[in-house]
Every structure is written in structure tokens, then in C-alpha cells.
C-alpha atoms as a PDB file:
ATOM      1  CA  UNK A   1       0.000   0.000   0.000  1.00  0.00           C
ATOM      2  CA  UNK A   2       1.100   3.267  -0.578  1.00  0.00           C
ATOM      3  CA  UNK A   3       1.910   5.073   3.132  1.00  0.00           C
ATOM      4  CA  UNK A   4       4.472   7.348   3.690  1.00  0.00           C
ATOM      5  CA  UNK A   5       6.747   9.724   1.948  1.00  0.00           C
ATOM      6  CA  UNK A   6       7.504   7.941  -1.904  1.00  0.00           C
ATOM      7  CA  UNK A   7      11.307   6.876  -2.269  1.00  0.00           C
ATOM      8  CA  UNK A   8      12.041   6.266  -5.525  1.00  0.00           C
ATOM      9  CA  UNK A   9      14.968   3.510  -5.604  1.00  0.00           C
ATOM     10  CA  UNK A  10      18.225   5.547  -6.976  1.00  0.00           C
ATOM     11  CA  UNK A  11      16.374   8.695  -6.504  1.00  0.00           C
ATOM     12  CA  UNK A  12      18.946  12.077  -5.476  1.00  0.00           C
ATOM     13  CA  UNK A  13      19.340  13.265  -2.136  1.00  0.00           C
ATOM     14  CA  UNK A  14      17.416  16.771  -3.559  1.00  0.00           C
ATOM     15  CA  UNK A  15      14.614  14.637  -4.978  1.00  0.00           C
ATOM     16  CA  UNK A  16      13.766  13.042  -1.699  1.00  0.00           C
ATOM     17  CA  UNK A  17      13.318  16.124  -0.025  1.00  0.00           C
ATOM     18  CA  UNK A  18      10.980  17.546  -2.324  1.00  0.00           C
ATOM     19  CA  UNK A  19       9.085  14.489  -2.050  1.00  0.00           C
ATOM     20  CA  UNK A  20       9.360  14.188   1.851  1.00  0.00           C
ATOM     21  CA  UNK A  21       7.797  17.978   2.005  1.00  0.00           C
ATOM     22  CA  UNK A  22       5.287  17.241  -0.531  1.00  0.00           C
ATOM     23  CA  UNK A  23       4.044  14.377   1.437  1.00  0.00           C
ATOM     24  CA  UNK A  24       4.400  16.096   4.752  1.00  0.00           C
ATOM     25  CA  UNK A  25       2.507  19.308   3.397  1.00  0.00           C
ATOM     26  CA  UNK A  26       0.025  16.661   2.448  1.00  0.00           C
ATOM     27  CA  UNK A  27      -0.253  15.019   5.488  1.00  0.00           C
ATOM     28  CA  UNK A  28      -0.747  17.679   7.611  1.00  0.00           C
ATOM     29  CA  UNK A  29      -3.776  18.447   5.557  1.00  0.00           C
ATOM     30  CA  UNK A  30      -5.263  15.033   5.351  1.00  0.00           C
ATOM     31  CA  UNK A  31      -4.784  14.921   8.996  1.00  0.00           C
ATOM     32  CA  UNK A  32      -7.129  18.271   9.402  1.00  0.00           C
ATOM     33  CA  UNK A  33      -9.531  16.857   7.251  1.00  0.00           C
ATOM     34  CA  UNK A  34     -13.234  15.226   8.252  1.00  0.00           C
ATOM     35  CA  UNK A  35     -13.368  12.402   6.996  1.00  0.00           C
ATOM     36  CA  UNK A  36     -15.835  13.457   4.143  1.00  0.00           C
ATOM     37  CA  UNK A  37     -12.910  15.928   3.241  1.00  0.00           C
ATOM     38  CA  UNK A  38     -10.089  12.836   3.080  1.00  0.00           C
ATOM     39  CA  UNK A  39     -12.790  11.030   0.570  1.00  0.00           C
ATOM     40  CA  UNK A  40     -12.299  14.353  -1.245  1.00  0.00           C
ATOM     41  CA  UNK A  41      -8.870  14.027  -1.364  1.00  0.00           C
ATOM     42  CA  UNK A  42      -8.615  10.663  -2.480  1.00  0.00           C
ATOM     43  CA  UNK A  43     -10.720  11.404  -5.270  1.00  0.00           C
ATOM     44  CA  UNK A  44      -8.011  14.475  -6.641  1.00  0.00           C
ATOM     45  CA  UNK A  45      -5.255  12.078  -5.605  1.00  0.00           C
ATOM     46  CA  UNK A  46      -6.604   9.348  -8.086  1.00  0.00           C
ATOM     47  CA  UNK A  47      -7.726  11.925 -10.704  1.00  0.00           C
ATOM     48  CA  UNK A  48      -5.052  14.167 -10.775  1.00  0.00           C
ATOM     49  CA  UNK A  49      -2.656  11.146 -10.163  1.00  0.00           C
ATOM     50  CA  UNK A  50      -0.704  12.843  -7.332  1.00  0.00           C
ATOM     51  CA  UNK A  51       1.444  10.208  -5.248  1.00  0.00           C
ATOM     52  CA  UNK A  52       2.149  12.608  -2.403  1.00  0.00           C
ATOM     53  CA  UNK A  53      -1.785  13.216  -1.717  1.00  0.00           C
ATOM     54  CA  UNK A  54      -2.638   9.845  -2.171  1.00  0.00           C
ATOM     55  CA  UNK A  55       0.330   8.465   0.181  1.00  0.00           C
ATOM     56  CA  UNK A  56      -0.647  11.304   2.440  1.00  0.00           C
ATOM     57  CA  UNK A  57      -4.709  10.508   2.580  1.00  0.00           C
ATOM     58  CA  UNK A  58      -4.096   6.818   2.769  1.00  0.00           C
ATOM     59  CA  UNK A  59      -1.697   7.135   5.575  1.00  0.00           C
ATOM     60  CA  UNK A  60      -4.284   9.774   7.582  1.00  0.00           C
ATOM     61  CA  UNK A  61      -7.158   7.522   6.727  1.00  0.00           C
ATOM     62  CA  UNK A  62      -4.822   4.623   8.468  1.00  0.00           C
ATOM     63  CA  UNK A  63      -4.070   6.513  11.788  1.00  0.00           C
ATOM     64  CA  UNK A  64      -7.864   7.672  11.945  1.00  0.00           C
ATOM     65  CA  UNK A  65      -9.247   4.331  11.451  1.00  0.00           C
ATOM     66  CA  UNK A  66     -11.381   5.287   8.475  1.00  0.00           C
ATOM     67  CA  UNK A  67     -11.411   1.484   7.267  1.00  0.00           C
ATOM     68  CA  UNK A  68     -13.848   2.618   4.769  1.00  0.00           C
ATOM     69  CA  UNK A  69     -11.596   5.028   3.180  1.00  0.00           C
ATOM     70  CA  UNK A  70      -9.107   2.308   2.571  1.00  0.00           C
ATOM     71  CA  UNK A  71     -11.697   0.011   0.822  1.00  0.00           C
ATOM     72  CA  UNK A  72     -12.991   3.224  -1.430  1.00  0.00           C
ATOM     73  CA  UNK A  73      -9.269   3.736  -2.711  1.00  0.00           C
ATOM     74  CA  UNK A  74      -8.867  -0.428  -3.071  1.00  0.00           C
ATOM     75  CA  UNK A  75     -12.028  -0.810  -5.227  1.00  0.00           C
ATOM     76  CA  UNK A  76     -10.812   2.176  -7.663  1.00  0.00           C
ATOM     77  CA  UNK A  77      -7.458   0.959  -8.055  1.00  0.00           C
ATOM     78  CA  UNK A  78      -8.459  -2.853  -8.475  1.00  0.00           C
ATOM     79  CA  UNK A  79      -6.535  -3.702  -5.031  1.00  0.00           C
ATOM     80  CA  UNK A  80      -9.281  -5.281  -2.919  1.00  0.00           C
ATOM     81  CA  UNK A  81      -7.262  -8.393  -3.031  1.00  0.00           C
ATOM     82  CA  UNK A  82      -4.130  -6.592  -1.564  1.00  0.00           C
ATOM     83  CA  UNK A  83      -6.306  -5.043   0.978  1.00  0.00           C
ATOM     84  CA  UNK A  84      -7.670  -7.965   2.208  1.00  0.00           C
ATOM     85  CA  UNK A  85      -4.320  -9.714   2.472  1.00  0.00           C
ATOM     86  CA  UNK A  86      -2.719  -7.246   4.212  1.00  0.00           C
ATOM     87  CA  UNK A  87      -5.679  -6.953   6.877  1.00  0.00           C
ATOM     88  CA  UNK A  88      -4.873 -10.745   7.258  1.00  0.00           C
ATOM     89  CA  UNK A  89      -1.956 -10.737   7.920  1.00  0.00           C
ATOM     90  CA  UNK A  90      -1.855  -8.056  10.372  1.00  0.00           C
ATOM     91  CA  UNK A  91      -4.886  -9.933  12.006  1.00  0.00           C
ATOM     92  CA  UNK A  92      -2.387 -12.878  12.203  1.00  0.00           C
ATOM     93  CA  UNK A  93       0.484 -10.889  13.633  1.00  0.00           C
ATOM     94  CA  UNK A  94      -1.193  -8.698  15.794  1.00  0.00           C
ATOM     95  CA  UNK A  95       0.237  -5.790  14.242  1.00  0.00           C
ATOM     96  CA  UNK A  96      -1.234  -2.532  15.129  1.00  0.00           C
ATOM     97  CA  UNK A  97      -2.271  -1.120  11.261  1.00  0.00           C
ATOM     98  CA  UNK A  98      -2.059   2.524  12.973  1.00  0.00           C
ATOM     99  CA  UNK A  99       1.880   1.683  13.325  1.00  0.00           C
ATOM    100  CA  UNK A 100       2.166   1.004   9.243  1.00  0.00           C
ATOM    101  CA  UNK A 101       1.194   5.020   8.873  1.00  0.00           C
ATOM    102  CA  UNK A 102       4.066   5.913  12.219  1.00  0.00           C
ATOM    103  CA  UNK A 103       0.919   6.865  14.391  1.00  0.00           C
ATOM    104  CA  UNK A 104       1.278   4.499  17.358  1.00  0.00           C
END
């Protein structure tokens, strides 16, 4: 799933800090969000095709618990199978999913 800042493999030093401000400019707004306003926001992030927002909403949407959100961006982007494997696994390990996003 996409969470966190994007890292590029081979990507320069410079490059990775644009992206790491993009995505916490991003965050901080998908954190301030209602949820109705994250569903927003995944909808520009998938039309628009904007990694940082959509990292950033799916990684706000993980912290908050908004399950729902998570299953709207998995439908549109034909993951529901990915979803559901990761929830099983973390069911299996007992992993907190709140400490995939770094909110726990």
C-alpha cells in the first residue's frame, strides 16, 4: 500500500526532499480533514494522479481508522485483493495497522 513519503529507488538526495515535504505538506492536511474531506482528497489524488496526496490521505485515513476510506481507494485501483491480504496478515500478527502510517 502506498503510506508514507515515496522513495524512488536511486532517486537524489534533492529529490527526496521535495518528495518528503510534498508528502508532509500533504499530510498535515489530510490529517485536518473530516473524513468526508479525506474522501475528497482521495478522489483528486486518483484523478489528478498525485502520489504525495494519495500516500498522504491513505496514511491519515490509516491513523484515523477510516477502514472505509481504505476500501474506497482499493475498489478504484483494483486492489481489494491486496487489501484484504494485508488486513490478514496483520490480524495474524497482531500488528497494530495505525503503526504502518508511524501513528502508534
Amino acid at each position: 500500500m502506498p503510506l508514507g513519503p515515496e522513495r524512488p529507488e536511486g532517486a537524489p538526495a534533492a529529490d527526496l526532499a521535495v518528495l518528503a515535504a510534498a508528502f508532509r505538506g500533504a499530510l498535515e492536511r489530510a490529517r485536518a480533514a473530516s473524513p468526508a474531506g479525506r474522501e475528497q482528497m482521495l478522489g483528486d489524488a486518483l484523478a489528478y494522479r498525485d502520489e504525495a496526496l494519495l500516500r498522504a490521505v491513505l496514511s491519515a485515513a490509516l491513523e484515523a481508522g477510516q477502514d472505509a476510506l481504505l476500501d474506497v481507494w482499493a475498489a478504484r485501483e483494483g486492489r481489494t485483493a491486496l487489501l484484504t491480504e494485508v488486513r490478514a496478515l496483520l490480524l495474524r500478527t497482531g500488528i497494530d495497522p495505525r503503526t504502518l502510517a508511524g501513528a502508534a
